[in-house]
PDB file of N, CA and C in Angstrom:
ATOM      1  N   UNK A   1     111.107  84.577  94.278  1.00  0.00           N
ATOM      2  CA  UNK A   1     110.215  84.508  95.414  1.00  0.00           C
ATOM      3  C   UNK A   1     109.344  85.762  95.452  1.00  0.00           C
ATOM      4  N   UNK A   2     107.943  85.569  95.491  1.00  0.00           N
ATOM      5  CA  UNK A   2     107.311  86.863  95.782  1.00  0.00           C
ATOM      6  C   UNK A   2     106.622  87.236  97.331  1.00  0.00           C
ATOM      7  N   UNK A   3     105.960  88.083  97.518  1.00  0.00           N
ATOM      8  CA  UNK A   3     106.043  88.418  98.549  1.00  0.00           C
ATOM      9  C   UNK A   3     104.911  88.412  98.883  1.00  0.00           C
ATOM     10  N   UNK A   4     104.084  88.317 100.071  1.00  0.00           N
ATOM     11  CA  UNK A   4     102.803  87.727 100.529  1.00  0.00           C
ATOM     12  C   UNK A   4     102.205  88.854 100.699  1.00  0.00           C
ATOM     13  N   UNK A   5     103.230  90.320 101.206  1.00  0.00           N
ATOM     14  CA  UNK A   5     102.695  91.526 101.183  1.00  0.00           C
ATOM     15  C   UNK A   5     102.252  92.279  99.316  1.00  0.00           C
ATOM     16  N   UNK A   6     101.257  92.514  98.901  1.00  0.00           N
ATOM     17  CA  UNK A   6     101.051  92.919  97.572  1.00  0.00           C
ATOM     18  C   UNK A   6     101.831  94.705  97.387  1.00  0.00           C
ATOM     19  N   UNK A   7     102.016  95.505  98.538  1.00  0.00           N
ATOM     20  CA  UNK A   7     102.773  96.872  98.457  1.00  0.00           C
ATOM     21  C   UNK A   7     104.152  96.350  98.173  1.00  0.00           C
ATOM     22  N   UNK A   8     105.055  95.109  98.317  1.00  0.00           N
ATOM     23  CA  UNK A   8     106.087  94.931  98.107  1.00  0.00           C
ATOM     24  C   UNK A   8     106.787  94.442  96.627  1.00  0.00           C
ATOM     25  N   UNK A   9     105.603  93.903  96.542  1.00  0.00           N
ATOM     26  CA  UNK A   9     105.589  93.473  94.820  1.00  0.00           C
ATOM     27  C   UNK A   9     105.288  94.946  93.665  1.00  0.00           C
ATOM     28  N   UNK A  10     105.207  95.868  94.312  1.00  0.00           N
ATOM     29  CA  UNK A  10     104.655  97.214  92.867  1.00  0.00           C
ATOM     30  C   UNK A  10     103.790  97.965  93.019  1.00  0.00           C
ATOM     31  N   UNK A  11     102.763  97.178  94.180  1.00  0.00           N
ATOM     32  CA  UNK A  11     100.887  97.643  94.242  1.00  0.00           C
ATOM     33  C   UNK A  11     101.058  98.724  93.441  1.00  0.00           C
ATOM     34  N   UNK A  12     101.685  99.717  94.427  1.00  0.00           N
ATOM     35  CA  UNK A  12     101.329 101.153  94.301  1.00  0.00           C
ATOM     36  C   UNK A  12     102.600 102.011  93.582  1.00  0.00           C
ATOM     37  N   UNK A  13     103.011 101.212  92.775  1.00  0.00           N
ATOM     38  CA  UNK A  13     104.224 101.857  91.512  1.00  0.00           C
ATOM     39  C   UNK A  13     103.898 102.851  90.841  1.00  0.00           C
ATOM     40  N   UNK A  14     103.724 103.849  90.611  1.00  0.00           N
ATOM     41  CA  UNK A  14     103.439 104.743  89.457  1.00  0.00           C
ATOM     42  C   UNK A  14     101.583 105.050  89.616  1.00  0.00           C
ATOM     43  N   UNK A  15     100.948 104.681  91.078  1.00  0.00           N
ATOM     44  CA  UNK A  15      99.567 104.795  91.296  1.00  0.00           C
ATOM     45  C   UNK A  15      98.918 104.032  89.552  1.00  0.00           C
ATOM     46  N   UNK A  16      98.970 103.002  89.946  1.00  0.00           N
ATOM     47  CA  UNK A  16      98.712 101.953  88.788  1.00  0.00           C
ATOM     48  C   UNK A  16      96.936 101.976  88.744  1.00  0.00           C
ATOM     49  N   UNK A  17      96.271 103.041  87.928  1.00  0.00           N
ATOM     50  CA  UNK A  17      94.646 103.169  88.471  1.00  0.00           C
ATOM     51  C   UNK A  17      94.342 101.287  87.854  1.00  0.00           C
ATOM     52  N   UNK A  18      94.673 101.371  87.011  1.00  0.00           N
ATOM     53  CA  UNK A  18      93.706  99.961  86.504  1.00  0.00           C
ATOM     54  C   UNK A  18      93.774  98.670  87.728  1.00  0.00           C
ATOM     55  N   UNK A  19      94.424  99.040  88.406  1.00  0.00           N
ATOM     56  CA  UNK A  19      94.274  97.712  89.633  1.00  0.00           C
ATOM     57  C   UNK A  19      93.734  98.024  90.804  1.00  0.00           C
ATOM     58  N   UNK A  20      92.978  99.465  90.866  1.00  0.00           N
ATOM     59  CA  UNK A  20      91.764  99.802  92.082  1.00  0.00           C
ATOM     60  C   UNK A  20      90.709  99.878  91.444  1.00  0.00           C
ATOM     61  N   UNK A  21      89.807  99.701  92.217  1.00  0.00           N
ATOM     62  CA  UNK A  21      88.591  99.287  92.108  1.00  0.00           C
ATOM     63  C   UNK A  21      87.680 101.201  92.924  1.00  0.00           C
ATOM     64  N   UNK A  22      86.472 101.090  92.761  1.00  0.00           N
ATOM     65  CA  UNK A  22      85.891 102.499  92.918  1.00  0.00           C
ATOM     66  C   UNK A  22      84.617 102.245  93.562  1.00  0.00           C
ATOM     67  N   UNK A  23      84.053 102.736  94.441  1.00  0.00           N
ATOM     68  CA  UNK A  23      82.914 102.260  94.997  1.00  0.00           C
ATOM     69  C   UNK A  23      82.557 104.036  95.249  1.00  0.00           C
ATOM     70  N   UNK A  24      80.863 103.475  95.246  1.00  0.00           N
ATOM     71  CA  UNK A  24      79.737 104.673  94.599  1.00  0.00           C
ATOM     72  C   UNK A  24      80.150 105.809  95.891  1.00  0.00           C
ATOM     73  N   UNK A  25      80.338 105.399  97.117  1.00  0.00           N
ATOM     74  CA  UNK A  25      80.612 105.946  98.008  1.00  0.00           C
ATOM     75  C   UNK A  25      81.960 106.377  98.898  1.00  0.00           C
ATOM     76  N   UNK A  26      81.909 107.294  99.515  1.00  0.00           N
ATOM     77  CA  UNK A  26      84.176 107.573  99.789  1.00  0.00           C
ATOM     78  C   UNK A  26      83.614 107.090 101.176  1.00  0.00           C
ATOM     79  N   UNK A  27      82.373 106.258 101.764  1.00  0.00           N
ATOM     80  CA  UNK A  27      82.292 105.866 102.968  1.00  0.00           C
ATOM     81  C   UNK A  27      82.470 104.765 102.795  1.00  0.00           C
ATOM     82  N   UNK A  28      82.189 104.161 101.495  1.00  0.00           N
ATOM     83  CA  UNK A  28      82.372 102.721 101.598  1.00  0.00           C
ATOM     84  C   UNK A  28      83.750 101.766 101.675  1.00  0.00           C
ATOM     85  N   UNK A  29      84.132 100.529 101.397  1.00  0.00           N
ATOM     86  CA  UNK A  29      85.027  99.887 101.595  1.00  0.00           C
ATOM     87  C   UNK A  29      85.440  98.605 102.470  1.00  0.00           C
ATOM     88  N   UNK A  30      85.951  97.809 102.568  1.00  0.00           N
ATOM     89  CA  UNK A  30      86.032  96.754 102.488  1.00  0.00           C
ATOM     90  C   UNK A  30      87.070  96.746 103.784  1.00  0.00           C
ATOM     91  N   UNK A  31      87.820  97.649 103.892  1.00  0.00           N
ATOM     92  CA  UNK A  31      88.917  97.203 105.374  1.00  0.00           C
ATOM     93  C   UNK A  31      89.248  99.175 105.217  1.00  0.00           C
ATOM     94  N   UNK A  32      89.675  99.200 106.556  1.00  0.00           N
ATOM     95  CA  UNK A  32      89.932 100.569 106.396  1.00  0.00           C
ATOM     96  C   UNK A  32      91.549 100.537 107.237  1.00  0.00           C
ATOM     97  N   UNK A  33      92.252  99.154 107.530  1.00  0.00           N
ATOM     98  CA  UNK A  33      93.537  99.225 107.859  1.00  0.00           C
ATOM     99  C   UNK A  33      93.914  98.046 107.073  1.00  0.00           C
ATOM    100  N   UNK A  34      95.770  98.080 106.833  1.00  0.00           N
ATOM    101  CA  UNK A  34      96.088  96.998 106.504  1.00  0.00           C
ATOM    102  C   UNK A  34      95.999  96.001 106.789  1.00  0.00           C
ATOM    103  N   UNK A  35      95.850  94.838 106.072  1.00  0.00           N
ATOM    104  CA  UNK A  35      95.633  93.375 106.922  1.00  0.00           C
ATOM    105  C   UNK A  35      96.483  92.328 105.671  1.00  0.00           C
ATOM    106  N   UNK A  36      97.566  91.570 106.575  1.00  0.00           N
ATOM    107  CA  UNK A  36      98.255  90.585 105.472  1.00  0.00           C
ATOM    108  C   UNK A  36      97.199  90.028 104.864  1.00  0.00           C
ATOM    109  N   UNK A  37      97.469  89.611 103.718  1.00  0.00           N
ATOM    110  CA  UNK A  37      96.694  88.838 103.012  1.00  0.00           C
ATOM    111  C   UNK A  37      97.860  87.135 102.589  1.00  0.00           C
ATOM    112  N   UNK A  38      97.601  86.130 102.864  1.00  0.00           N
ATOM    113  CA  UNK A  38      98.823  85.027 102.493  1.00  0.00           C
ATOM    114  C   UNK A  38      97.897  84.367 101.770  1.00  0.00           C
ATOM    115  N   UNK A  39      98.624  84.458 100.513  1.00  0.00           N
ATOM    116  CA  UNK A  39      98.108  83.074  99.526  1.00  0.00           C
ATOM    117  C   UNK A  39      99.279  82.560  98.706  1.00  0.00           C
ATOM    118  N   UNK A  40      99.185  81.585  98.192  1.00  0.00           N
ATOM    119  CA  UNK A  40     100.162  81.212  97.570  1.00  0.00           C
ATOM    120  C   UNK A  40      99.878  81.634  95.861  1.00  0.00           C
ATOM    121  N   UNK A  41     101.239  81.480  95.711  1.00  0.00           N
ATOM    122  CA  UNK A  41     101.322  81.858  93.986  1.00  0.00           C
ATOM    123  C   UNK A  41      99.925  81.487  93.413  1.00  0.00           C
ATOM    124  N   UNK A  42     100.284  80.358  93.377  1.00  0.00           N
ATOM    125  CA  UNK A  42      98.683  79.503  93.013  1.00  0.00           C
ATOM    126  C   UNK A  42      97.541  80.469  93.315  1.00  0.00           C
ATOM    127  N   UNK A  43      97.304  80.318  93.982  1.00  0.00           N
ATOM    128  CA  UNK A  43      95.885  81.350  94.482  1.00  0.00           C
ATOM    129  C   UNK A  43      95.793  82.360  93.807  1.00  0.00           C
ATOM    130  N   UNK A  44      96.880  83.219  94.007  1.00  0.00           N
ATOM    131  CA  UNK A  44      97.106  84.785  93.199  1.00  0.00           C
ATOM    132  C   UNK A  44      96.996  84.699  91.688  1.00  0.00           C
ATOM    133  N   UNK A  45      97.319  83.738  91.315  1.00  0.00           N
ATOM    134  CA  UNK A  45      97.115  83.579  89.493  1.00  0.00           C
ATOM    135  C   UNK A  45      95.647  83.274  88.974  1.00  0.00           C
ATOM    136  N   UNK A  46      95.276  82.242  90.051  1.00  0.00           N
ATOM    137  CA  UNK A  46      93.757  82.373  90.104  1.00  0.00           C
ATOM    138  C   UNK A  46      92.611  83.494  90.068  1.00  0.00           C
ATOM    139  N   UNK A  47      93.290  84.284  91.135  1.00  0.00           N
ATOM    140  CA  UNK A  47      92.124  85.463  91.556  1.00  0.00           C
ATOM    141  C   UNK A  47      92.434  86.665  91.102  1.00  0.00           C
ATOM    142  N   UNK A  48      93.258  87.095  90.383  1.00  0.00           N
ATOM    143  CA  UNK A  48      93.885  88.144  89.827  1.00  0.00           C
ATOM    144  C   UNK A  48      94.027  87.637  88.056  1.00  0.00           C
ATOM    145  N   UNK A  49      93.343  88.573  87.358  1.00  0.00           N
ATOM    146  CA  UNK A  49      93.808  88.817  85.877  1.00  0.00           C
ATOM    147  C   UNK A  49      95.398  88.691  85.923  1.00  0.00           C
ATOM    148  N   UNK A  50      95.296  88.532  84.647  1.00  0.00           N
ATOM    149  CA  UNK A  50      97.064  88.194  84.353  1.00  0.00           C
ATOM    150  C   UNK A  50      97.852  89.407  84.386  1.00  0.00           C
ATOM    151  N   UNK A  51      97.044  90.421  84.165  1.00  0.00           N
ATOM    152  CA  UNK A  51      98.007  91.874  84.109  1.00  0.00           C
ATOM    153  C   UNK A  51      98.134  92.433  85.841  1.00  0.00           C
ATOM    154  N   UNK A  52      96.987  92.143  86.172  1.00  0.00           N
ATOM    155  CA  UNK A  52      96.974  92.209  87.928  1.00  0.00           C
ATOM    156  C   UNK A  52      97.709  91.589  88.460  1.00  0.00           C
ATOM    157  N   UNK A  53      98.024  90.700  87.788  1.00  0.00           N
ATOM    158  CA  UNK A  53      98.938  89.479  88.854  1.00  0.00           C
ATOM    159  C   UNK A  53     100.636  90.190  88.447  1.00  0.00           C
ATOM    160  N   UNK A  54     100.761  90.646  86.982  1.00  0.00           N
ATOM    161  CA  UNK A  54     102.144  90.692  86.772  1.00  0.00           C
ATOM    162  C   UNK A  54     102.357  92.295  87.363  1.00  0.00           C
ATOM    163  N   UNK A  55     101.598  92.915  87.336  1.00  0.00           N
ATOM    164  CA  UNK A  55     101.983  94.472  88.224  1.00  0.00           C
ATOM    165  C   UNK A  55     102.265  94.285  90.014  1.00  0.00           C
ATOM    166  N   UNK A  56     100.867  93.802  90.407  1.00  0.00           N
ATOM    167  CA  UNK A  56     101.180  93.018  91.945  1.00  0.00           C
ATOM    168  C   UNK A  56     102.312  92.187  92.468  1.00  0.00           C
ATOM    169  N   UNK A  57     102.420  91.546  91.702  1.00  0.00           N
ATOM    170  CA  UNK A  57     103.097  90.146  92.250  1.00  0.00           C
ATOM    171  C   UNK A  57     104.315  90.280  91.763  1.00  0.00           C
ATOM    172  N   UNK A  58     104.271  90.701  90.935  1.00  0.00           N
ATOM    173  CA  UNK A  58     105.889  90.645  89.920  1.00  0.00           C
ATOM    174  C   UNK A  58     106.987  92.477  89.195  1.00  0.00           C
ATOM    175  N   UNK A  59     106.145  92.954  90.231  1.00  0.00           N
ATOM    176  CA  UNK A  59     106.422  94.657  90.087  1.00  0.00           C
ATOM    177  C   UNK A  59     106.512  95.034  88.889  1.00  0.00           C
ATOM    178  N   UNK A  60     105.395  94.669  88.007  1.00  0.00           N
ATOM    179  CA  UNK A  60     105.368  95.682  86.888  1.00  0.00           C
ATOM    180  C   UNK A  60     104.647  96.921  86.549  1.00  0.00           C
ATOM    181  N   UNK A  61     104.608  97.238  85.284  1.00  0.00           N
ATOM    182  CA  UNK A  61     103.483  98.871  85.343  1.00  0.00           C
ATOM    183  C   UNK A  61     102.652  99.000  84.292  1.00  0.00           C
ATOM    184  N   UNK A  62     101.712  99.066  84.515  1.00  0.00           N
ATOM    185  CA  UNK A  62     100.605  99.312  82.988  1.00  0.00           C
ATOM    186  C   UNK A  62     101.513 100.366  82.188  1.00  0.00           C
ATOM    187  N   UNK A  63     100.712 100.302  81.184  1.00  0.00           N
ATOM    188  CA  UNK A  63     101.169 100.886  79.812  1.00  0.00           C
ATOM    189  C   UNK A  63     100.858 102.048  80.236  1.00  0.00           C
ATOM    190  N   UNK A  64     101.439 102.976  80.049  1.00  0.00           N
ATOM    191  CA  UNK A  64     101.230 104.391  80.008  1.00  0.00           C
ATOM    192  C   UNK A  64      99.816 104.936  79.206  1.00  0.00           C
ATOM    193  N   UNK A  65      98.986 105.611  79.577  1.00  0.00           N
ATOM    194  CA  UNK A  65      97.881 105.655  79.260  1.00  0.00           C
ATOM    195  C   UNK A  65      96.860 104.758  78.456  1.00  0.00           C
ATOM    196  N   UNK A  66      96.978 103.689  79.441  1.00  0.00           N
ATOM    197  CA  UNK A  66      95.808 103.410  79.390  1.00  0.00           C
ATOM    198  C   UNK A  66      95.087 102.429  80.618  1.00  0.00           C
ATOM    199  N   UNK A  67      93.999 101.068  80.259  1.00  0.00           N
ATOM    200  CA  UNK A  67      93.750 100.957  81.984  1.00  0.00           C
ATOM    201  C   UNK A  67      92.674 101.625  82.158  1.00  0.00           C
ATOM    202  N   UNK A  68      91.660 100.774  82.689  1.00  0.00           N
ATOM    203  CA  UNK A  68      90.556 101.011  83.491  1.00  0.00           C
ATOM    204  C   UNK A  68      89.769 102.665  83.278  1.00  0.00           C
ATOM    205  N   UNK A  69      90.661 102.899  84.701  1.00  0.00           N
ATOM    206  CA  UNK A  69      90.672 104.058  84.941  1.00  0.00           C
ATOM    207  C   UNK A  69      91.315 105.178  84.623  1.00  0.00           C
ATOM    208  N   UNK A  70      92.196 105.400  83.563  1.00  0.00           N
ATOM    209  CA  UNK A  70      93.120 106.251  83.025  1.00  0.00           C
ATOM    210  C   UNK A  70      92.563 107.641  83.237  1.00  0.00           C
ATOM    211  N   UNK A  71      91.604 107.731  82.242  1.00  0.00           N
ATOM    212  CA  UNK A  71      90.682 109.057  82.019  1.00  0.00           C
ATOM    213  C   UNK A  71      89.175 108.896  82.494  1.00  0.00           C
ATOM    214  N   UNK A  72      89.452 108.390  83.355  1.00  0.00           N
ATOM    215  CA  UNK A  72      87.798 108.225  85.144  1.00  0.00           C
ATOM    216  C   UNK A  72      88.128 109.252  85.549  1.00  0.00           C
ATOM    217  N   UNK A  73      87.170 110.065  86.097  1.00  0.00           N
ATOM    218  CA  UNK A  73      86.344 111.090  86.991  1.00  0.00           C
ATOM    219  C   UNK A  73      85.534 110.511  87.119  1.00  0.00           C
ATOM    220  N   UNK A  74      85.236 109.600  87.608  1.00  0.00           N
ATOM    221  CA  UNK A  74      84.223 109.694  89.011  1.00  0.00           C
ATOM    222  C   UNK A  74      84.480 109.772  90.216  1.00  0.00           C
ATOM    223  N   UNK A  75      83.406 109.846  91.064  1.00  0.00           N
ATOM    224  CA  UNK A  75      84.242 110.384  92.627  1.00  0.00           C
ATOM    225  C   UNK A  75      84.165 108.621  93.155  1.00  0.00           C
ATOM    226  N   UNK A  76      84.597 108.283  93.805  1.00  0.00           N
ATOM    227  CA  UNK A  76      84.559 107.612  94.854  1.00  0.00           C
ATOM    228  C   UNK A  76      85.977 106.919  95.679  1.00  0.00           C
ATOM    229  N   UNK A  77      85.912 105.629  95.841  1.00  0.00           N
ATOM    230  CA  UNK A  77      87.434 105.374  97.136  1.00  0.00           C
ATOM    231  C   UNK A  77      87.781 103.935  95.795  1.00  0.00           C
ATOM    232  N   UNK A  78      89.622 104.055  95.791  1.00  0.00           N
ATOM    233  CA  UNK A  78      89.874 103.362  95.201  1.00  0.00           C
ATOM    234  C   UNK A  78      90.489 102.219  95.928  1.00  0.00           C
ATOM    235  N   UNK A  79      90.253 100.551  95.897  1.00  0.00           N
ATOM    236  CA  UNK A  79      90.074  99.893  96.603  1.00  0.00           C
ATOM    237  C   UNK A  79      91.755  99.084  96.038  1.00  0.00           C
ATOM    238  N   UNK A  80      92.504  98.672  96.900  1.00  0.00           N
ATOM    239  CA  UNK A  80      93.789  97.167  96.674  1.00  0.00           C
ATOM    240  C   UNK A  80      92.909  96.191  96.107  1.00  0.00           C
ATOM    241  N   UNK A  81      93.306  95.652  94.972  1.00  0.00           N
ATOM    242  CA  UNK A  81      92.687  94.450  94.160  1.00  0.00           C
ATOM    243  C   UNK A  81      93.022  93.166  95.020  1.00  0.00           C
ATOM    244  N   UNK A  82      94.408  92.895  95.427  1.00  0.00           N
ATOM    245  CA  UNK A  82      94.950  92.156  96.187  1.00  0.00           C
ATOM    246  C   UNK A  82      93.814  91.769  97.864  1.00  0.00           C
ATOM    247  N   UNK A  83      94.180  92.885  98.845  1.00  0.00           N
ATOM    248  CA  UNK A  83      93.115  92.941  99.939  1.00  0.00           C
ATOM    249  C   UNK A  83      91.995  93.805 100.543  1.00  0.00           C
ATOM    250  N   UNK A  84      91.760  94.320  99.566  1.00  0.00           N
ATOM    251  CA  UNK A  84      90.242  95.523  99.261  1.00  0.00           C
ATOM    252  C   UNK A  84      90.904  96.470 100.346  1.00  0.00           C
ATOM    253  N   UNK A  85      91.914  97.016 100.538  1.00  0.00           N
ATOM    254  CA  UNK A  85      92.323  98.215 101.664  1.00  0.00           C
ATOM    255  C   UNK A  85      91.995  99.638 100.898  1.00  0.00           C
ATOM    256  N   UNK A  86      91.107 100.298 101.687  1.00  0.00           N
ATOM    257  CA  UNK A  86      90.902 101.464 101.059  1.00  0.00           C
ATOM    258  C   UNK A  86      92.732 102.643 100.514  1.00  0.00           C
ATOM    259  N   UNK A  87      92.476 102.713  99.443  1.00  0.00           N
ATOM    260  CA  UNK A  87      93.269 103.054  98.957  1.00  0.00           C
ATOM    261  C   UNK A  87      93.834 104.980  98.746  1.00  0.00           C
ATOM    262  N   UNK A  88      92.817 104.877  98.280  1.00  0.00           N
ATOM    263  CA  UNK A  88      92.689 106.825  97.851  1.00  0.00           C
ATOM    264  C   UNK A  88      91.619 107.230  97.257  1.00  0.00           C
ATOM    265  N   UNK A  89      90.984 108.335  97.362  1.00  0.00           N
ATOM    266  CA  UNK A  89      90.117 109.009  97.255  1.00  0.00           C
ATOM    267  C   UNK A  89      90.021 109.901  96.135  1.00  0.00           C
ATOM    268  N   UNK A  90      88.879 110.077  95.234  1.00  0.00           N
ATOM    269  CA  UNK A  90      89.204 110.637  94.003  1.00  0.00           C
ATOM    270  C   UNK A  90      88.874 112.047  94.434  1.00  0.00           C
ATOM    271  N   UNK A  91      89.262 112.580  95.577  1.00  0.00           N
ATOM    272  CA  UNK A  91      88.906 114.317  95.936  1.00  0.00           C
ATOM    273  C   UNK A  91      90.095 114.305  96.135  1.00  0.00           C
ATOM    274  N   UNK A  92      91.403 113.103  96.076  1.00  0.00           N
ATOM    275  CA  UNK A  92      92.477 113.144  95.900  1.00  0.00           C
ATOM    276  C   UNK A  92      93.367 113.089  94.543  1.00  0.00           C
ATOM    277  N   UNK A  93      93.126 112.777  93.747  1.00  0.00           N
ATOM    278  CA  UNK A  93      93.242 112.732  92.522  1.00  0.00           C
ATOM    279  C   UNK A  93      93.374 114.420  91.433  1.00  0.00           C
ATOM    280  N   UNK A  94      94.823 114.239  90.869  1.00  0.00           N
ATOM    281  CA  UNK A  94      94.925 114.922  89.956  1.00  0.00           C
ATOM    282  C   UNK A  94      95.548 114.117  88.536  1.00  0.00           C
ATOM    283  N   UNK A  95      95.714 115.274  87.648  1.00  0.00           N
ATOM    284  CA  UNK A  95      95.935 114.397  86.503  1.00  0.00           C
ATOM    285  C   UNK A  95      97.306 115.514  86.040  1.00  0.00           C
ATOM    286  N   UNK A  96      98.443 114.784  85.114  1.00  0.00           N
ATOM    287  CA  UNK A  96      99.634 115.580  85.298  1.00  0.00           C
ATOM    288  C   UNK A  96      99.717 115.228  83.703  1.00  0.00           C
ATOM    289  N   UNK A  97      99.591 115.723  83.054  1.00  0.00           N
ATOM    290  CA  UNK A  97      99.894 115.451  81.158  1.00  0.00           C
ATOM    291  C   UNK A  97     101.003 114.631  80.745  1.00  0.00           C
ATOM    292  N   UNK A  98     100.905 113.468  80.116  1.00  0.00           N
ATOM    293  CA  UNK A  98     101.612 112.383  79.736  1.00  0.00           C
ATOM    294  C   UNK A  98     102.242 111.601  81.142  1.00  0.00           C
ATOM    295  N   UNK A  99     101.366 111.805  81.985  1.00  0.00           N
ATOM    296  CA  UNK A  99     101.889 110.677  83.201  1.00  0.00           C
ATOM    297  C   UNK A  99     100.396 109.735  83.550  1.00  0.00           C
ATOM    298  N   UNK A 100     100.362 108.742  84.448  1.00  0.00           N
ATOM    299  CA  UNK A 100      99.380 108.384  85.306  1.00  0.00           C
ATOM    300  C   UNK A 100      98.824 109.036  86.105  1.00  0.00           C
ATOM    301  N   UNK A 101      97.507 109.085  86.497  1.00  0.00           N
ATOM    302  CA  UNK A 101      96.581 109.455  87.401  1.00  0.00           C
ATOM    303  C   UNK A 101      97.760 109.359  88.349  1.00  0.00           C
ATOM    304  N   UNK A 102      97.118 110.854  89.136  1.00  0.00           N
ATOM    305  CA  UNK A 102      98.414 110.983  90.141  1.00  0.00           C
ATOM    306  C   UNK A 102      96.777 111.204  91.652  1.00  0.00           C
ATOM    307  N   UNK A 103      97.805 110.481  92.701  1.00  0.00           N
ATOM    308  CA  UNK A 103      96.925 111.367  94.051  1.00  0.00           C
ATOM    309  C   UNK A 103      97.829 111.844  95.300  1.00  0.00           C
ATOM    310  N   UNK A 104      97.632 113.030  95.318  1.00  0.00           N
ATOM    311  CA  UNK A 104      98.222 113.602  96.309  1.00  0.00           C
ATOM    312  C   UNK A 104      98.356 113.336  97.626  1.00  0.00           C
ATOM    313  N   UNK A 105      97.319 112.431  98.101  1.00  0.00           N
ATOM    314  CA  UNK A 105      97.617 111.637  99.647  1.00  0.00           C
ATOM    315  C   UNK A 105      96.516 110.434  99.732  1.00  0.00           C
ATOM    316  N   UNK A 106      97.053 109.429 100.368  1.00  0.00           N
ATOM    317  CA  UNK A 106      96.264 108.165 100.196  1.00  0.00           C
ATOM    318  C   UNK A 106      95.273 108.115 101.564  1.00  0.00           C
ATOM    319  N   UNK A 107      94.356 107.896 101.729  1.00  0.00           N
ATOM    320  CA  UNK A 107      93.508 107.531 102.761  1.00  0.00           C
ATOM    321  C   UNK A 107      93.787 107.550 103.891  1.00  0.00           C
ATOM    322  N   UNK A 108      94.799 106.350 103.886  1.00  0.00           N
ATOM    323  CA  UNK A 108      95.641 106.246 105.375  1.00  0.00           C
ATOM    324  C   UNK A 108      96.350 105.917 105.174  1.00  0.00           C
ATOM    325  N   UNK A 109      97.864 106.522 105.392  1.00  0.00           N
ATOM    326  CA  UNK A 109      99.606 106.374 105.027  1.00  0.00           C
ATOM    327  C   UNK A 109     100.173 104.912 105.488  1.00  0.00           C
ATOM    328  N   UNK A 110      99.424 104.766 106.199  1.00  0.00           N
ATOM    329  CA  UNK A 110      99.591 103.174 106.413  1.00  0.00           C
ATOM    330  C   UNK A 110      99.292 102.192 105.644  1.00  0.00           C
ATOM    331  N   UNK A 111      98.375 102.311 104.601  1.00  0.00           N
ATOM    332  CA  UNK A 111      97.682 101.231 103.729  1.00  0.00           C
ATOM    333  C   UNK A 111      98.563 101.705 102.382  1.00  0.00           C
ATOM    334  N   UNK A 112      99.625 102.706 102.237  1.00  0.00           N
ATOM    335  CA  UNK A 112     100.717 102.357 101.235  1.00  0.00           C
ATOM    336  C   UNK A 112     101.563 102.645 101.349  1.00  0.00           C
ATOM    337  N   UNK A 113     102.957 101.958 100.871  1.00  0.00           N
ATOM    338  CA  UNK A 113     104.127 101.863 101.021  1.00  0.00           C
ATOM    339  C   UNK A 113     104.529 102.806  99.429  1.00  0.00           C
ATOM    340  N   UNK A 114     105.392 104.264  99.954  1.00  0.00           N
ATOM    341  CA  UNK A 114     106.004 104.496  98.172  1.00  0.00           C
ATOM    342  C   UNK A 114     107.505 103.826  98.357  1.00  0.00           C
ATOM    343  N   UNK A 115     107.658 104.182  97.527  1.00  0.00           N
ATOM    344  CA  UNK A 115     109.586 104.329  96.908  1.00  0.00           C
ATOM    345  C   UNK A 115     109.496 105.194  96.116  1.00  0.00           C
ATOM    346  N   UNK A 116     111.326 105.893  95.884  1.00  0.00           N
ATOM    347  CA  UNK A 116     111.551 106.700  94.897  1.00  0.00           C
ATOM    348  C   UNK A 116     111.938 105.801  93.803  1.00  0.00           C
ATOM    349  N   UNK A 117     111.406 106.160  92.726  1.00  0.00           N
ATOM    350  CA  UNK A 117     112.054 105.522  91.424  1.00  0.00           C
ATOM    351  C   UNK A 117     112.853 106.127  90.570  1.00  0.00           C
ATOM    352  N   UNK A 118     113.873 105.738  90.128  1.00  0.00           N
ATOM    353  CA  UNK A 118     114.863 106.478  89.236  1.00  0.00           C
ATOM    354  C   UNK A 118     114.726 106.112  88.039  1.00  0.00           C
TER     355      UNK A 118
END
């Protein structure tokens, strides 16, 4: 069974850059609080790439360097593929040698859920 919420399925596992999106502006964006999103499986396989769908939906993790955005600098706001919730900010963004794009605080603590991973 997966979960209708996309933070419960992985979203934000290991700050997965290849499944946000970047807009020219850190004003811009699409929702600036959480908002459920309900679709069914169906839908989600539809509107999501297959690697989007299996990180989202099915808690997995891109490959270790690589993805979209791996080695991006540009500035702008990184968007939920799932429900465009502004995500994090690349004046948030550092980079940590042999890990993923890391960001030190997300937009609004409300629009992500962490866990510790062991």
């Amino acid at each position: 069974m997966t979960s209708q919420w996309p933070w419960e399925n992985g979203m934000f596992r290991k700050s997965q850059a290849a499944q946000y999106r970047t807009s020219p502006s850190l004003s811009e964006g699409r929702r600036s609080m959480l908002e459920k999103v309900t679709k069914s499986d169906a839908e989600w396989r539809r509107l999501l790439t297959p690697e989007q769908y299996r990180i989202t939906r099915e808690k997995g993790t891109e490959r270790p360097w690589s993805g979209r955005y791996h080695d991006f600098n540009g500035t702008g706001v990184y968007l939920c593929v799932c429900c465009g919730s502004r995500l994090f900010s690349s004046r948030e963004k550092y980079a940590v040698p042999g890990k993923w794009p890391t960001f030190w605080a997300p937009i609004a603590p409300r629009n992500v859920k962490t866990r510790r991973e062991i």
